[in-house]
Protein backbone atom coordinates (compact mmCIF):
# COMPACT_ATOMS: atom_id res chain seq x y z
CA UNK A 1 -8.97 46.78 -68.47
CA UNK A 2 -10.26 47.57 -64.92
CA UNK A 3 -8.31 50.37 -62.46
CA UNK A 4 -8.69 49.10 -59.05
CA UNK A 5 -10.67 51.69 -57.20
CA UNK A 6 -9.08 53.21 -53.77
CA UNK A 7 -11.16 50.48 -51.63
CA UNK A 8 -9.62 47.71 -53.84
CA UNK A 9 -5.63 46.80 -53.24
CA UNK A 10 -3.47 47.49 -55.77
CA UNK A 11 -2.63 44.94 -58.77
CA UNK A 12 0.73 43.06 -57.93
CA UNK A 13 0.38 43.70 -54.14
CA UNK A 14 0.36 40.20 -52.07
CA UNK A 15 -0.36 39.75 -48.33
CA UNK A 16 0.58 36.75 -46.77
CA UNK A 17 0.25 34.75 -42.61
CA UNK A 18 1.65 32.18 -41.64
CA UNK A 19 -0.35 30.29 -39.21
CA UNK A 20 3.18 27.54 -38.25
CA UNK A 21 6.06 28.34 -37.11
CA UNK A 22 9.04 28.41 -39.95
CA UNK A 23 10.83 25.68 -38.73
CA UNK A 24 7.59 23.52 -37.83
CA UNK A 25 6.11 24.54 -41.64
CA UNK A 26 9.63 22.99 -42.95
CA UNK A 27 10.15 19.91 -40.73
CA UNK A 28 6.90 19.27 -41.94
CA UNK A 29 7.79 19.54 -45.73
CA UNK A 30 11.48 17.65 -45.20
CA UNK A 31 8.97 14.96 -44.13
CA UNK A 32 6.77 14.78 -46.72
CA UNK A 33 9.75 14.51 -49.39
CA UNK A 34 11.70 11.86 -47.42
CA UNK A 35 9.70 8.81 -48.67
CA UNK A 36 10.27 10.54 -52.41
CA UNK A 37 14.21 10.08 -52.02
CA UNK A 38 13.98 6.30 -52.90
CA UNK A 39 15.63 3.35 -51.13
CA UNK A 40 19.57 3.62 -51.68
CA UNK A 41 20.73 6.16 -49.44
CA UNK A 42 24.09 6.67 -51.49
CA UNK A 43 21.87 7.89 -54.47
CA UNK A 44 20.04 10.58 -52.06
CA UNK A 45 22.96 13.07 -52.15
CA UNK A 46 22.50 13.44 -55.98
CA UNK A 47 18.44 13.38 -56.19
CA UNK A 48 18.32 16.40 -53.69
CA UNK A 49 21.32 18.51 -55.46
CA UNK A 50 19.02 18.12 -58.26
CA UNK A 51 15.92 18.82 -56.82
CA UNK A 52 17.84 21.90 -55.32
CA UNK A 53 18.98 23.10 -58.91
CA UNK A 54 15.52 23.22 -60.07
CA UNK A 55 14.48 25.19 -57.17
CA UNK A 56 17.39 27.41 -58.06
CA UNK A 57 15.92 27.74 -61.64
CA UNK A 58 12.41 28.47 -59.94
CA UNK A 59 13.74 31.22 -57.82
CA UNK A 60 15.41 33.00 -60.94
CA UNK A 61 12.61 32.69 -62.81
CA UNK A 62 9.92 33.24 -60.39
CA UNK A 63 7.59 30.54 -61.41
CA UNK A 64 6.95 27.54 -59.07
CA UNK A 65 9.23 28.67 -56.15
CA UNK A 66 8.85 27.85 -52.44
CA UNK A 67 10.66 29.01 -49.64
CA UNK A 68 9.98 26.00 -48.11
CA UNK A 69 10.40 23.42 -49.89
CA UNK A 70 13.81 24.84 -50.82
CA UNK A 71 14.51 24.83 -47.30
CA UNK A 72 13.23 21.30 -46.81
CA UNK A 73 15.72 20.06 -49.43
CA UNK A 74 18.75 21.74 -47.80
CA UNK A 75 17.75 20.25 -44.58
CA UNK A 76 17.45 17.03 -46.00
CA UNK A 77 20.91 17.48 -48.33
CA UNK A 78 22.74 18.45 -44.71
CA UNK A 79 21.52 15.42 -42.97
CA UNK A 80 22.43 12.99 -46.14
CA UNK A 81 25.60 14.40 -46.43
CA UNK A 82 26.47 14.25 -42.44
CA UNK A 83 25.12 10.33 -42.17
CA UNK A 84 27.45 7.80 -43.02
CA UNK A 85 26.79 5.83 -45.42
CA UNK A 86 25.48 1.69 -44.70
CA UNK A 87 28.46 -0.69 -45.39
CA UNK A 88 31.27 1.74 -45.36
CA UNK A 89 34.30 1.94 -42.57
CA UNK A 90 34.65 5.93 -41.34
CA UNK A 91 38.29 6.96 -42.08
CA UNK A 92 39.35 7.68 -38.40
């Protein structure tokens, strides 16, 4: 096993930049999962509460997880759930 010498960062350490905006990097992921979703809008609702539980599961275990793309699905689960659905009377 190699020690990292005092010019090398330390094991475990992770730097990160972000050349987007936040909100620009997940507009641009809610976009790329919208043609995923499927046809039937009333079945959207379900699909991203359980693409949202496996994120859930990712984040526990931290294996797999994005920031993002967990945002992008609770972006996409707030507009699904605020559109009416096609075909049905709003209770006024």
């Amino acid at each position: 096993m190699r020690f990292p010498t005092p010019a090398s960062p330390r094991p475990g350490r992770i730097r990160a930049a972000r050349s987007e905006e936040r909100d620009d990097i997940i507009a641009g992921r809610a976009a790329a999962l919208r043609p995923f979703l499927g046809r039937q809008p009333e079945s959207h609702g379900a699909t991203l509460r359980r693409l949202l539980r496996a994120e859930r599961r990712a984040a526990g275990s931290g294996l797999g997880y994005d920031a993002a793309r967990h945002a992008a699905l609770r972006r996409l689960l707030a507009e699904a759930e605020a559109a009416p659905l096609p075909g049905k009377a709003s209770a006024q």
